[in-house]
N, C-alpha and C. Protein backbone atom coordinates (compact mmCIF):
# COMPACT_ATOMS: atom_id res chain seq x y z
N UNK A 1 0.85 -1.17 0.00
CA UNK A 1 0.00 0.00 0.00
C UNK A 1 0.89 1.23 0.00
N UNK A 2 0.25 2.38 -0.98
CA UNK A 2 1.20 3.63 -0.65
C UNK A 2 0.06 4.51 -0.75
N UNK A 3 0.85 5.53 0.02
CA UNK A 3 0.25 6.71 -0.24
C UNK A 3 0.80 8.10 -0.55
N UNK A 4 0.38 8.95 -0.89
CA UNK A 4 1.07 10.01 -2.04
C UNK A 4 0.03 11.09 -2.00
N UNK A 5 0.32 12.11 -1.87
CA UNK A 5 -0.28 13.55 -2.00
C UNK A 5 0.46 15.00 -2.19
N UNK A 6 -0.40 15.86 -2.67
CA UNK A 6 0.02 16.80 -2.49
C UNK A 6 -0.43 17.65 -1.89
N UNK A 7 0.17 19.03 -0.71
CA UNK A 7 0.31 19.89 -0.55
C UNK A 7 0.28 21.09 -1.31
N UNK A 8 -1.18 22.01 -1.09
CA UNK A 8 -1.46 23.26 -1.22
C UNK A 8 -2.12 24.14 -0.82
N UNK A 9 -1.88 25.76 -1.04
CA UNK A 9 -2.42 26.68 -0.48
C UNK A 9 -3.67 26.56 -0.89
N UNK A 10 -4.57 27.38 -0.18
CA UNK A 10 -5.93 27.23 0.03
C UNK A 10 -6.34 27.68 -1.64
N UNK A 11 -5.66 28.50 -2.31
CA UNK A 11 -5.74 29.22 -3.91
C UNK A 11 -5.30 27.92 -4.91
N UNK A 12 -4.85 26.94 -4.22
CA UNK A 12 -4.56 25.64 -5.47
C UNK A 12 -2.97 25.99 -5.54
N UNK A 13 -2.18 26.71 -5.13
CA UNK A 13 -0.46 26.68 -5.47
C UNK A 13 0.25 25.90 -4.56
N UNK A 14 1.19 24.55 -5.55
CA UNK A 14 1.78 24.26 -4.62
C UNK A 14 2.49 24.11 -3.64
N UNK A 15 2.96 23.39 -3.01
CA UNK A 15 4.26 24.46 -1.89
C UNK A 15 5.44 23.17 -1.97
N UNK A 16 5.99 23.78 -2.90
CA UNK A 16 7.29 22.95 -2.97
C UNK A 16 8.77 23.22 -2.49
N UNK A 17 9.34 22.47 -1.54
CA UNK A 17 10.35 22.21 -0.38
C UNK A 17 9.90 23.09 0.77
N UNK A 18 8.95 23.45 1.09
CA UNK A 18 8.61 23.99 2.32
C UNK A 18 7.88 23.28 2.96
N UNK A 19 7.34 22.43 2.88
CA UNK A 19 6.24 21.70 3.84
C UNK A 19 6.97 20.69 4.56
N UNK A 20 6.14 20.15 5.79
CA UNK A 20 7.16 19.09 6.25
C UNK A 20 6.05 18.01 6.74
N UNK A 21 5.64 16.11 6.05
CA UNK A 21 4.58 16.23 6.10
C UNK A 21 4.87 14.65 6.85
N UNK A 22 4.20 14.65 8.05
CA UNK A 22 4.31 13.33 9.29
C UNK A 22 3.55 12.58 9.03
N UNK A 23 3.68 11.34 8.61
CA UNK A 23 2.43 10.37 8.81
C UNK A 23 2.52 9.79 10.45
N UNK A 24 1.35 9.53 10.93
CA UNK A 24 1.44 9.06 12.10
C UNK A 24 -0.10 8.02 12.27
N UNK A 25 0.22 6.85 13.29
CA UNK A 25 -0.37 6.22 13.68
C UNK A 25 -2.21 7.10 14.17
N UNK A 26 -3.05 6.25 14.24
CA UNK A 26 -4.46 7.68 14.51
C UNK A 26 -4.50 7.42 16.15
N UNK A 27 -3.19 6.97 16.80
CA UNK A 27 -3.23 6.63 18.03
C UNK A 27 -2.40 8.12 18.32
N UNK A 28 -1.67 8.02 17.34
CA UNK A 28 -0.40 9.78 17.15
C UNK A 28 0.83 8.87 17.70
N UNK A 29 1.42 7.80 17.05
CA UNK A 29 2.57 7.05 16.85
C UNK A 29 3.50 7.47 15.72
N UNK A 30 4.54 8.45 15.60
CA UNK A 30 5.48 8.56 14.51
C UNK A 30 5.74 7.07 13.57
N UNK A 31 5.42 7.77 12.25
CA UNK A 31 5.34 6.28 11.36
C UNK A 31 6.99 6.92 10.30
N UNK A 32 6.65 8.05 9.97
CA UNK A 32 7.66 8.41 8.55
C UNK A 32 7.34 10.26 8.77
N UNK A 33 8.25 10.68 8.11
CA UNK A 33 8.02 12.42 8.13
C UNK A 33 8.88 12.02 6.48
N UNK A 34 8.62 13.33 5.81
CA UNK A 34 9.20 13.91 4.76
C UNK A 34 8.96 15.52 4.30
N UNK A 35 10.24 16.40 3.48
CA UNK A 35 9.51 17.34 3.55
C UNK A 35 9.19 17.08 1.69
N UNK A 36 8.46 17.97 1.64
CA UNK A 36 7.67 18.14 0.35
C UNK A 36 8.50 17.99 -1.03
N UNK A 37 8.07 17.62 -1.92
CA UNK A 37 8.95 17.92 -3.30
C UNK A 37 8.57 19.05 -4.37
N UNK A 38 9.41 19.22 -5.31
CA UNK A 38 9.44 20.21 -6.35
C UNK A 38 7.80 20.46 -6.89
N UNK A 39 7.25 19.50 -6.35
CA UNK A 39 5.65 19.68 -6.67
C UNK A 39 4.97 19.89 -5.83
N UNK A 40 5.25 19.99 -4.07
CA UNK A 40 4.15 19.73 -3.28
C UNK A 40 4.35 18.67 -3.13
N UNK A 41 4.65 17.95 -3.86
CA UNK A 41 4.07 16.14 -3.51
C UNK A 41 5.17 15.29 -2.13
N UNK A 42 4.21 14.24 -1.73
CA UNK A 42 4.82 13.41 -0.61
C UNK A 42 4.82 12.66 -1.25
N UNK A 43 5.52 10.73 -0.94
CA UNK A 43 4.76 9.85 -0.98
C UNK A 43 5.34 8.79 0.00
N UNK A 44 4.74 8.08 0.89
CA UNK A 44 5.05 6.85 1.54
C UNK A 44 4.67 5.66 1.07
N UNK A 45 5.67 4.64 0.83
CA UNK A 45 5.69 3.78 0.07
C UNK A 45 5.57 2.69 1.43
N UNK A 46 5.18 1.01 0.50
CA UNK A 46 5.03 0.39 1.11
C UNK A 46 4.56 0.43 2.77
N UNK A 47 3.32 1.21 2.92
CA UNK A 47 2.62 1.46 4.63
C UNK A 47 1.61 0.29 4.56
N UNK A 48 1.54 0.04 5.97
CA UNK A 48 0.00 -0.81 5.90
C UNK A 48 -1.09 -0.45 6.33
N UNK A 49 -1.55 -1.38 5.84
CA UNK A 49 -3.16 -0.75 5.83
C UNK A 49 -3.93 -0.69 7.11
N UNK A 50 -3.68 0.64 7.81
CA UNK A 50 -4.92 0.94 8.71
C UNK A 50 -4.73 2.47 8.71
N UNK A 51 -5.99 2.91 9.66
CA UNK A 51 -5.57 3.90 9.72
C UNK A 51 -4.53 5.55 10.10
N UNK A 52 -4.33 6.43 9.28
CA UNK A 52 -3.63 7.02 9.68
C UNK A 52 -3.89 8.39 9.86
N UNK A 53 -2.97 9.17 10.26
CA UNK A 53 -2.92 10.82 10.20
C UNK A 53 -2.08 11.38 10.07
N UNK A 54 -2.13 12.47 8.83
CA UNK A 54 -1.23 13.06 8.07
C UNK A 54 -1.06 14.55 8.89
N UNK A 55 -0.06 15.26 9.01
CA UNK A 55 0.59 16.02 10.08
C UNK A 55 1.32 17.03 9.02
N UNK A 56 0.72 18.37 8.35
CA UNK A 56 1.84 18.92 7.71
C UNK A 56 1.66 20.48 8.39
N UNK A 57 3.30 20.51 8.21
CA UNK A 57 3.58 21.89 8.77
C UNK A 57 4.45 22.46 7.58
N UNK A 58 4.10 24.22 7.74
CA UNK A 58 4.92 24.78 7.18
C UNK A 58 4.97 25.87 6.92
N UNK A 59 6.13 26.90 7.22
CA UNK A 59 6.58 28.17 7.99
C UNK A 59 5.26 29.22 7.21
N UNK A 60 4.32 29.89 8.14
CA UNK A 60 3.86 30.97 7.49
C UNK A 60 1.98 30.59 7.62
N UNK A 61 2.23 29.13 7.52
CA UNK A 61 0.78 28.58 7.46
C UNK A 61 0.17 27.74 8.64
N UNK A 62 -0.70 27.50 8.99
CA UNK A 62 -1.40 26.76 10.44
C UNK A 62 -1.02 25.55 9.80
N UNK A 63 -0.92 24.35 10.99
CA UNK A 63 -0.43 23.06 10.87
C UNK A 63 -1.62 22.50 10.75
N UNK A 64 -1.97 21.60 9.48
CA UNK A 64 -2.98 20.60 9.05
C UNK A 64 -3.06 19.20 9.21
N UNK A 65 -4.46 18.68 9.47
CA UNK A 65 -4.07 17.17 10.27
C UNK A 65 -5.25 16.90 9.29
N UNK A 66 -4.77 15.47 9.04
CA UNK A 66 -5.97 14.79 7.94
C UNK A 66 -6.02 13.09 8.00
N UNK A 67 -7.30 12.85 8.57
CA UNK A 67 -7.55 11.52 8.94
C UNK A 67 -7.40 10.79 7.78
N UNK A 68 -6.64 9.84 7.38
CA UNK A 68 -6.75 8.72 6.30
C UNK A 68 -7.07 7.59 6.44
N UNK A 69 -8.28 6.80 6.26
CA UNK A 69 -7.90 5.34 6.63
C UNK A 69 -7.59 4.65 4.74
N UNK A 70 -6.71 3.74 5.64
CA UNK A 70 -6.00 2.50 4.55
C UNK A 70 -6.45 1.29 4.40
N UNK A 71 -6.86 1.42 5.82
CA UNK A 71 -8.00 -0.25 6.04
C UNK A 71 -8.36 -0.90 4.91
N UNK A 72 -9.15 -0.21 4.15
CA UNK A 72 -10.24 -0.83 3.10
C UNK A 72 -9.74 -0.37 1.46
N UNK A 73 -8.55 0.08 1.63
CA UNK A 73 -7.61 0.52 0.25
C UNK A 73 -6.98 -0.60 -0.23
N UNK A 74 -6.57 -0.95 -1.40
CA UNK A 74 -5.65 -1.42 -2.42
C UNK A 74 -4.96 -0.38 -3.40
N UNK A 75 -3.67 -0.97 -3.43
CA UNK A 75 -2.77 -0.23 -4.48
C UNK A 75 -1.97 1.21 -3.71
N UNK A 76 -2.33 2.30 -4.40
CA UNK A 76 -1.83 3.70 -4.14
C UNK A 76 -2.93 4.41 -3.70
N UNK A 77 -3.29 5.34 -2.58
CA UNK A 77 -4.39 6.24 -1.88
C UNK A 77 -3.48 7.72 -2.52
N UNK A 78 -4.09 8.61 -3.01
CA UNK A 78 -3.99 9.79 -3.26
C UNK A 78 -4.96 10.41 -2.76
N UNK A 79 -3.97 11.61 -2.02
CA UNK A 79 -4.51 12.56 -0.93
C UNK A 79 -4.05 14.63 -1.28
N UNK A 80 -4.89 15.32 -1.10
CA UNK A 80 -4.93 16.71 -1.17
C UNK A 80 -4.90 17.81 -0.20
N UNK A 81 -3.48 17.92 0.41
CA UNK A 81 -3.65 18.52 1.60
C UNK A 81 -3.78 20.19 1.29
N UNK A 82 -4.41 21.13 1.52
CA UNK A 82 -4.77 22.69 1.65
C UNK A 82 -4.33 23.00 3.08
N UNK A 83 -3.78 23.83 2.92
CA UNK A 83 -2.96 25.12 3.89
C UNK A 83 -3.53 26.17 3.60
């Protein structure tokens, strides 16, 4: 299972190398952090499937939390985080 998203301002622009984006357990267990790429984009590869919460911060903007579950996913989950 993976998952992959991108990071953007509330206007649709992305925010590329500024974000910094935590996946964590929905218990709030550190799983993986990364910061953002040339697109906005994350991606965590090979996670398993339950649920999680996505944790992004980044200088200028309020810190965003976004429930994901994986539970009931196959393949790749694509996700849209707004700041």
């Amino acid at each position: 299972m993976n998952l992959e998203g991108r990071v953007r301002t509330e206007n649709g622009k992305t925010l590329p190398h500024v974000a910094w984006v935590r996946l964590e357990t929905s218990e709030g267990m550190n799983v993986a952090s990364q910061p953002t790429g040339p697109d906005g984009d994350f991606h965590f590869d090979s996670v398993r499937k339950i649920p999680y919460r996505l944790v992004v911060t980044a200088k200028g903007f309020q810190t965003v939390q976004k429930d994901v579950d994986l539970s009931q996913r196959a393949g790749t989950a694509f996700v849209d985080i707004y700041m």
